[in-house]
PDB file of N, CA and C in Angstrom:
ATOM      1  N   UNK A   1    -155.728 158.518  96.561  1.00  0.00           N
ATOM      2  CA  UNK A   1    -154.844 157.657  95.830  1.00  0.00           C
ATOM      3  C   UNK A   1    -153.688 157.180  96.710  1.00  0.00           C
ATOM      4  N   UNK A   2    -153.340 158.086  97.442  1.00  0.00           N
ATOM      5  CA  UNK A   2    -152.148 157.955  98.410  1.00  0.00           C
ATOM      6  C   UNK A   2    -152.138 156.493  99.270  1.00  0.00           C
ATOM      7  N   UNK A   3    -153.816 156.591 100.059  1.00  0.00           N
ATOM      8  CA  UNK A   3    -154.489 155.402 100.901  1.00  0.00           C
ATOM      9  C   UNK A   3    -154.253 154.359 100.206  1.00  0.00           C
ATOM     10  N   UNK A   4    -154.975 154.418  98.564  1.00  0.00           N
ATOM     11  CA  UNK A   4    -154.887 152.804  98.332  1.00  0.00           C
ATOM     12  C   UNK A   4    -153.962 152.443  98.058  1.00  0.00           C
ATOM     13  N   UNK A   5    -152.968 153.213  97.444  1.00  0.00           N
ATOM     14  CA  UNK A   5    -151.414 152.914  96.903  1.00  0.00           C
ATOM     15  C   UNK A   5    -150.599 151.935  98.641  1.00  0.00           C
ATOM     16  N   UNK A   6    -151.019 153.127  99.842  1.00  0.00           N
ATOM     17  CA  UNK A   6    -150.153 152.740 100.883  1.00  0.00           C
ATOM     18  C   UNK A   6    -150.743 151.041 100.995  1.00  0.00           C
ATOM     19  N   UNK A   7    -152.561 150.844 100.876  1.00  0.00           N
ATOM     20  CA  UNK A   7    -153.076 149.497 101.350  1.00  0.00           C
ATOM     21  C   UNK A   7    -152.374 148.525 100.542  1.00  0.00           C
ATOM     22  N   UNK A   8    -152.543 148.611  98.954  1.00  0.00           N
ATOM     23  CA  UNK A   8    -151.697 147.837  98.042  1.00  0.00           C
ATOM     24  C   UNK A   8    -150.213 147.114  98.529  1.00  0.00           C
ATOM     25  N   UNK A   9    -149.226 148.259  98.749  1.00  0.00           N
ATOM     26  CA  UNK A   9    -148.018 148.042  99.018  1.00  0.00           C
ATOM     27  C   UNK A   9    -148.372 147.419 100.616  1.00  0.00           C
ATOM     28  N   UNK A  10    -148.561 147.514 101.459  1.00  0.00           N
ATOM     29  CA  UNK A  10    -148.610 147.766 103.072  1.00  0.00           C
ATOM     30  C   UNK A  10    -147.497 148.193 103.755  1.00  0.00           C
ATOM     31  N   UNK A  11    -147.502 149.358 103.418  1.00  0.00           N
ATOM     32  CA  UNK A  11    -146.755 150.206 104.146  1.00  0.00           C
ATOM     33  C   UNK A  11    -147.263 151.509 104.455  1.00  0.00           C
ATOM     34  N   UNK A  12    -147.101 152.330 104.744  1.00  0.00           N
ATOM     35  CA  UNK A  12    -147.339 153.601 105.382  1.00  0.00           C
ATOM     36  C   UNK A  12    -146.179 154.744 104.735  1.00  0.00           C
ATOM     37  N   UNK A  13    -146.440 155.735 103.833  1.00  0.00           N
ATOM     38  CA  UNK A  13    -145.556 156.784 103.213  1.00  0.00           C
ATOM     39  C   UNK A  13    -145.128 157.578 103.920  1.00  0.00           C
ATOM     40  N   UNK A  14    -143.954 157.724 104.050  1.00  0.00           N
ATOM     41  CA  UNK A  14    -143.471 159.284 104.739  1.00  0.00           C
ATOM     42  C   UNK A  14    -143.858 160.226 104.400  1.00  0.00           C
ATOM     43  N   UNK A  15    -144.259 161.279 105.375  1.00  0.00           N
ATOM     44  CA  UNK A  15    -144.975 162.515 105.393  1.00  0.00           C
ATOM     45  C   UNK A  15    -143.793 163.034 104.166  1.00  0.00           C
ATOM     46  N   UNK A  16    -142.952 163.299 104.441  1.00  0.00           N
ATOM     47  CA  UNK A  16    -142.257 164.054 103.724  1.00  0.00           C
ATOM     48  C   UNK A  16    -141.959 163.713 101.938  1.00  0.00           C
ATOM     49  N   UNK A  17    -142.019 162.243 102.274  1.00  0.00           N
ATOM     50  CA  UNK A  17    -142.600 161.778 100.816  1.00  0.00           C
ATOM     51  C   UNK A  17    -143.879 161.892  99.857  1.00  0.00           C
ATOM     52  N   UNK A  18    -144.853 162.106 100.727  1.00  0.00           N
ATOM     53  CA  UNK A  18    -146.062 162.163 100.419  1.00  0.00           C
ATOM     54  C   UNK A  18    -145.865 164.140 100.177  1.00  0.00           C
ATOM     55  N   UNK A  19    -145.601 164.758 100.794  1.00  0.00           N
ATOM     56  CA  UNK A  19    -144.989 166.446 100.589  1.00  0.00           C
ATOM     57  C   UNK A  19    -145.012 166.667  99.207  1.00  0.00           C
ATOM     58  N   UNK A  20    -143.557 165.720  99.085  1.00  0.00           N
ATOM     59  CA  UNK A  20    -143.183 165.918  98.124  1.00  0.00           C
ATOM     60  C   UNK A  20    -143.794 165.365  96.510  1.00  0.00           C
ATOM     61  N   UNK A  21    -144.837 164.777  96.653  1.00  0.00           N
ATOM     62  CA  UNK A  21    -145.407 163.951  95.952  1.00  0.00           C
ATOM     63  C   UNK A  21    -146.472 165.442  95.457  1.00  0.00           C
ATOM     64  N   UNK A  22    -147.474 166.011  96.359  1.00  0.00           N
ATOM     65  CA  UNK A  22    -148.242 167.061  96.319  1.00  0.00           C
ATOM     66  C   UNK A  22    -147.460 168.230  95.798  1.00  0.00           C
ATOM     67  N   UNK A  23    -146.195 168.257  95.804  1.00  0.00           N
ATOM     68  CA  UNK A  23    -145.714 169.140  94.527  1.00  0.00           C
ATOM     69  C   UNK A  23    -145.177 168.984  93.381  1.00  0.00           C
ATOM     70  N   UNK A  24    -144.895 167.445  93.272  1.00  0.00           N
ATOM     71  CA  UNK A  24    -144.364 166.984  91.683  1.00  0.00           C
ATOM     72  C   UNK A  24    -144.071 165.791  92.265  1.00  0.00           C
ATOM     73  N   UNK A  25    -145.731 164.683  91.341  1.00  0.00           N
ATOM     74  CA  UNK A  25    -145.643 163.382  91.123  1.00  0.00           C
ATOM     75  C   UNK A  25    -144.202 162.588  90.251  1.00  0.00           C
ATOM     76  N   UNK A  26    -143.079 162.779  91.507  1.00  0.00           N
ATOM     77  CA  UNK A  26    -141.925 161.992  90.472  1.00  0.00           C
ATOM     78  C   UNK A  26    -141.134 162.967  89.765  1.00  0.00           C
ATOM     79  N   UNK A  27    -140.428 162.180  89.144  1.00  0.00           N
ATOM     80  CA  UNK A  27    -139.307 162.937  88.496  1.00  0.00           C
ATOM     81  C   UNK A  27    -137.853 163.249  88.831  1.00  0.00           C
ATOM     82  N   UNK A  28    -137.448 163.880  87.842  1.00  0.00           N
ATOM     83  CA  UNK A  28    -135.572 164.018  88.577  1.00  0.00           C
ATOM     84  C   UNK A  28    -135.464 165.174  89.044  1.00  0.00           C
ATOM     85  N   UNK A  29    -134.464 165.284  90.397  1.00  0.00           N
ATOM     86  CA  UNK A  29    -134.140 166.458  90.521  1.00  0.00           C
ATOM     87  C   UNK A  29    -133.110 167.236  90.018  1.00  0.00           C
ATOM     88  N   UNK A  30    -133.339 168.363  89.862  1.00  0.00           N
ATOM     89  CA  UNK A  30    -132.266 169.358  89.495  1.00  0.00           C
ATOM     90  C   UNK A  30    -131.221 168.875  90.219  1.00  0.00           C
ATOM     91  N   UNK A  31    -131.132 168.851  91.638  1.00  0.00           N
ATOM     92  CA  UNK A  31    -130.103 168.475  91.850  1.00  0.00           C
ATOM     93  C   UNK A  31    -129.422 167.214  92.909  1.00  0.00           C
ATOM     94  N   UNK A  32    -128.840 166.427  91.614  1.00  0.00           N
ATOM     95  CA  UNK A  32    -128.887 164.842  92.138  1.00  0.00           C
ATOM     96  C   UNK A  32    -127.845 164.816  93.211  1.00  0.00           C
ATOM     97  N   UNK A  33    -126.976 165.305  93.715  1.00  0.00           N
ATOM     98  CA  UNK A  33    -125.852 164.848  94.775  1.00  0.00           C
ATOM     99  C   UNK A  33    -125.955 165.796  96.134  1.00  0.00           C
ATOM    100  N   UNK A  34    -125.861 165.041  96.956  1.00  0.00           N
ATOM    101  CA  UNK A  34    -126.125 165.293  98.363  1.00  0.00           C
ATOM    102  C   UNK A  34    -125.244 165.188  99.348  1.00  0.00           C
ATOM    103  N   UNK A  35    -124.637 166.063 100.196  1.00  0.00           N
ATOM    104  CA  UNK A  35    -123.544 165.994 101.056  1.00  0.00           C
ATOM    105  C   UNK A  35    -124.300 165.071 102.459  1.00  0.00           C
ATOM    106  N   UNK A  36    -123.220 164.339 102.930  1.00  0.00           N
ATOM    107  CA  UNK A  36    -123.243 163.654 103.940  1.00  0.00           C
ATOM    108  C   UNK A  36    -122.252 163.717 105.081  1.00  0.00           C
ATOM    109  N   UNK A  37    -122.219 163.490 106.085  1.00  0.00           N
ATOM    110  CA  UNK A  37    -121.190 163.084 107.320  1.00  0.00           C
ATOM    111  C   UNK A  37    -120.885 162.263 107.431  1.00  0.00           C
ATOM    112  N   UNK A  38    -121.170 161.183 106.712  1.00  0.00           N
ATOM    113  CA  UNK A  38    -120.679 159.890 106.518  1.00  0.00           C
ATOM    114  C   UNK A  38    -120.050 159.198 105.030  1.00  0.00           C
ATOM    115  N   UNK A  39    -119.500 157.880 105.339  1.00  0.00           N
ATOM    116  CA  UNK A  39    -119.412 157.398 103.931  1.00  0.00           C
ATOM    117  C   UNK A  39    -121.014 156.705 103.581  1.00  0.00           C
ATOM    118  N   UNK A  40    -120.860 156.691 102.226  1.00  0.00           N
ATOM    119  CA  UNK A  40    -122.192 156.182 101.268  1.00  0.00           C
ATOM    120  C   UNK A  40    -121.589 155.010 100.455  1.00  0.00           C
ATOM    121  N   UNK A  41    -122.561 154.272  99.971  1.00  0.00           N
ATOM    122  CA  UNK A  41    -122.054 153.339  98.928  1.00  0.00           C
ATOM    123  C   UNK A  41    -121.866 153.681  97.667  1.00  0.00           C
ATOM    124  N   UNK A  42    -121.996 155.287  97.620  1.00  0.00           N
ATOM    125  CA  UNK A  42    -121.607 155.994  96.032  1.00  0.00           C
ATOM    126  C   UNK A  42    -119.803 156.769  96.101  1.00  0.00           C
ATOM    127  N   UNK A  43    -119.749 157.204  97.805  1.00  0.00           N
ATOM    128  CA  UNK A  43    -118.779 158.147  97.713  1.00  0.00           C
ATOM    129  C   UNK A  43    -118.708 158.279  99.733  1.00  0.00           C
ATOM    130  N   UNK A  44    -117.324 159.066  99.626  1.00  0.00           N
ATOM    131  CA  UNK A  44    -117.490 158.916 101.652  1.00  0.00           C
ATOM    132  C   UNK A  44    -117.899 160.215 101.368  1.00  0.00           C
ATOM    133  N   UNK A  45    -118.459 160.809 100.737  1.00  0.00           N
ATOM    134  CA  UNK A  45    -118.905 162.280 101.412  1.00  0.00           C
ATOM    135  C   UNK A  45    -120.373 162.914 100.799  1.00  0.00           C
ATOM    136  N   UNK A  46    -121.166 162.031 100.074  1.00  0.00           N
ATOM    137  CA  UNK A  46    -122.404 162.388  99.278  1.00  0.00           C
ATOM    138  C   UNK A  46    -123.026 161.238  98.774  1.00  0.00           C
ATOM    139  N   UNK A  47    -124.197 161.043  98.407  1.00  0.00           N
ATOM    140  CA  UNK A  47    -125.250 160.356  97.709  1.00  0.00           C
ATOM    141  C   UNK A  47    -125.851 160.897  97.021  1.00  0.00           C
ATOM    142  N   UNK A  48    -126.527 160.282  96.172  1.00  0.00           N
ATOM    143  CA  UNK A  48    -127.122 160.781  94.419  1.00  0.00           C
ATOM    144  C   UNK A  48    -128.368 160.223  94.478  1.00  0.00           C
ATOM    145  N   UNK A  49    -129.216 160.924  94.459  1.00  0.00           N
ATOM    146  CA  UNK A  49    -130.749 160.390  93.933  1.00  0.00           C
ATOM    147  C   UNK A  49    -130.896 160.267  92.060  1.00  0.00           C
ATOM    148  N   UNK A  50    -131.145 159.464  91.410  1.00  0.00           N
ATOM    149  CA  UNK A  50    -131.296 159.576  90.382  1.00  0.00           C
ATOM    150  C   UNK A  50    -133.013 159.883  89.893  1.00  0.00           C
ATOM    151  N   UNK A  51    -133.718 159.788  90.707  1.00  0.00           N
ATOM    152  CA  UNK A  51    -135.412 160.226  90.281  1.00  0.00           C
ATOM    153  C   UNK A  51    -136.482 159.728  91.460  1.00  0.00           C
ATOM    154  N   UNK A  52    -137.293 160.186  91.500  1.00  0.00           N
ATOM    155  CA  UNK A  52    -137.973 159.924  92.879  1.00  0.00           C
ATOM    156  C   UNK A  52    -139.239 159.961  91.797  1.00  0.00           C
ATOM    157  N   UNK A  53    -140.213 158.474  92.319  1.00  0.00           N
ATOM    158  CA  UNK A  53    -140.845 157.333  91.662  1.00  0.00           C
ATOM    159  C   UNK A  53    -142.285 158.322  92.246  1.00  0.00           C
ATOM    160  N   UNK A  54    -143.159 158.619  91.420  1.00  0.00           N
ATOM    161  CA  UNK A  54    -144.545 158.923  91.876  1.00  0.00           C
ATOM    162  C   UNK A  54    -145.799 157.488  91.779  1.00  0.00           C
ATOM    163  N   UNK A  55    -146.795 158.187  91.793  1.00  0.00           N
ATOM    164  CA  UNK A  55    -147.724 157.056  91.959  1.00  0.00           C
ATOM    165  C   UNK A  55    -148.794 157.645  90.951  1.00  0.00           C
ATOM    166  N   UNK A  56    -148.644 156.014  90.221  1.00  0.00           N
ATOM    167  CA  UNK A  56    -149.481 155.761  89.034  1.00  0.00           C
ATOM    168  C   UNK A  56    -148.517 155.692  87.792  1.00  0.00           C
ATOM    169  N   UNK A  57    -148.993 155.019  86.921  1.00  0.00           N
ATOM    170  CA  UNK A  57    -147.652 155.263  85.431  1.00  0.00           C
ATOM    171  C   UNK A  57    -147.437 153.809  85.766  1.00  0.00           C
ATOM    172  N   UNK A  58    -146.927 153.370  84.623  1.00  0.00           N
ATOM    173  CA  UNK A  58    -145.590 152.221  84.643  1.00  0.00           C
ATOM    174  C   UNK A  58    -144.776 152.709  85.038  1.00  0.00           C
ATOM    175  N   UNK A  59    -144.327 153.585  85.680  1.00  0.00           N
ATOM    176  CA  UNK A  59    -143.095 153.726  86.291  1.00  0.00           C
ATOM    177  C   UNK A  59    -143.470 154.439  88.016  1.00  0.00           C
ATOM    178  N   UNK A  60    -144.418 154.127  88.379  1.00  0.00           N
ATOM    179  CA  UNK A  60    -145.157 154.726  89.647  1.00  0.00           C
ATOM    180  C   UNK A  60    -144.399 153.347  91.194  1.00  0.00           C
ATOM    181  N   UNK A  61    -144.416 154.028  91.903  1.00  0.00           N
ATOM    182  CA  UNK A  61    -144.200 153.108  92.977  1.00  0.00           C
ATOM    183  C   UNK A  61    -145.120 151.586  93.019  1.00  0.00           C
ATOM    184  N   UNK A  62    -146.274 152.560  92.347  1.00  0.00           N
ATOM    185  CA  UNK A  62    -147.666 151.185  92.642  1.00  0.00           C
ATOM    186  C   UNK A  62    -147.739 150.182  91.621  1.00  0.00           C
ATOM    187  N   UNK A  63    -146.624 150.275  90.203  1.00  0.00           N
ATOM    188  CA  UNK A  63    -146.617 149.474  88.982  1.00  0.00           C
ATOM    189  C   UNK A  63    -145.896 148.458  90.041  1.00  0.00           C
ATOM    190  N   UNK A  64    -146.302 146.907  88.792  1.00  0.00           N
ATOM    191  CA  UNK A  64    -145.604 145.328  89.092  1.00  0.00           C
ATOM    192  C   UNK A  64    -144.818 145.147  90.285  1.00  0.00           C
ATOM    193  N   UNK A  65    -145.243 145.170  91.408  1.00  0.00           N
ATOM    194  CA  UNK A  65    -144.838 145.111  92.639  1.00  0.00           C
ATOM    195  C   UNK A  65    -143.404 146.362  93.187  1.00  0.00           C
ATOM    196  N   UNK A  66    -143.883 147.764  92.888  1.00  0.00           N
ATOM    197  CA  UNK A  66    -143.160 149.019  92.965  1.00  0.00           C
ATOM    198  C   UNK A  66    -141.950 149.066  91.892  1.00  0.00           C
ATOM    199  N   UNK A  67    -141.723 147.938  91.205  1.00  0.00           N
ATOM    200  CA  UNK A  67    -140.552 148.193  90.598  1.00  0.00           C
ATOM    201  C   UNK A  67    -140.815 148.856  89.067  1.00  0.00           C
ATOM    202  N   UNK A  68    -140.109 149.212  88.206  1.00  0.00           N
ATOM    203  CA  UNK A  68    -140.325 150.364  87.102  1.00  0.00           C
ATOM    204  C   UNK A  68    -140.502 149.234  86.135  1.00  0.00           C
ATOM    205  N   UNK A  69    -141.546 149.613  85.293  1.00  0.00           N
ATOM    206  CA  UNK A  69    -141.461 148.626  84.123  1.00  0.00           C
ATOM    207  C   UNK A  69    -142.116 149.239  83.027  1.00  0.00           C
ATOM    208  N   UNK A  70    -141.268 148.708  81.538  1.00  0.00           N
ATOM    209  CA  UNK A  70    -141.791 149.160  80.192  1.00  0.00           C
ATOM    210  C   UNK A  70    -143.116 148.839  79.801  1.00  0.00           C
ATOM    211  N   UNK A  71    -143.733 149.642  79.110  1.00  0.00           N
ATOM    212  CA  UNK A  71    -144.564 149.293  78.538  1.00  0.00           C
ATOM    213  C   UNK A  71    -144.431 149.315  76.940  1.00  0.00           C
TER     214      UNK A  71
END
């Protein structure tokens, strides 16, 4: 699924994305804020993931050109 998702899009997944995919397709994490050494466009000292997009679903990377949509 990984292959055709990457041919679809044309791009190539990060290993570490794809990792993380083989232990939970998507979802939010426990824990959304992340320290940094730099400034972010949320904050100068952290960034926030709000949910990391799996594949398949209306809400999968591979729905209506990767973006999330209702059904």
């Amino acid at each position: 699924m990984v292959y055709r998702v990457e041919g679809d899009l044309g791009v190539r997944l990060p290993c570490s994305y794809i990792e993380t995919l083989l232990v939970r397709n998507g979802g939010t994490p426990r824990n959304r804020c992340y320290p940094t050494d730099f400034p972010t466009s949320w904050a100068d000292d952290h960034f926030e993931i709000s949910g990391i997009r799996g594949i398949g679903g209306s809400w999968g990377i591979d729905s209506s050109s990767g973006r999330a949509v209702r059904t």
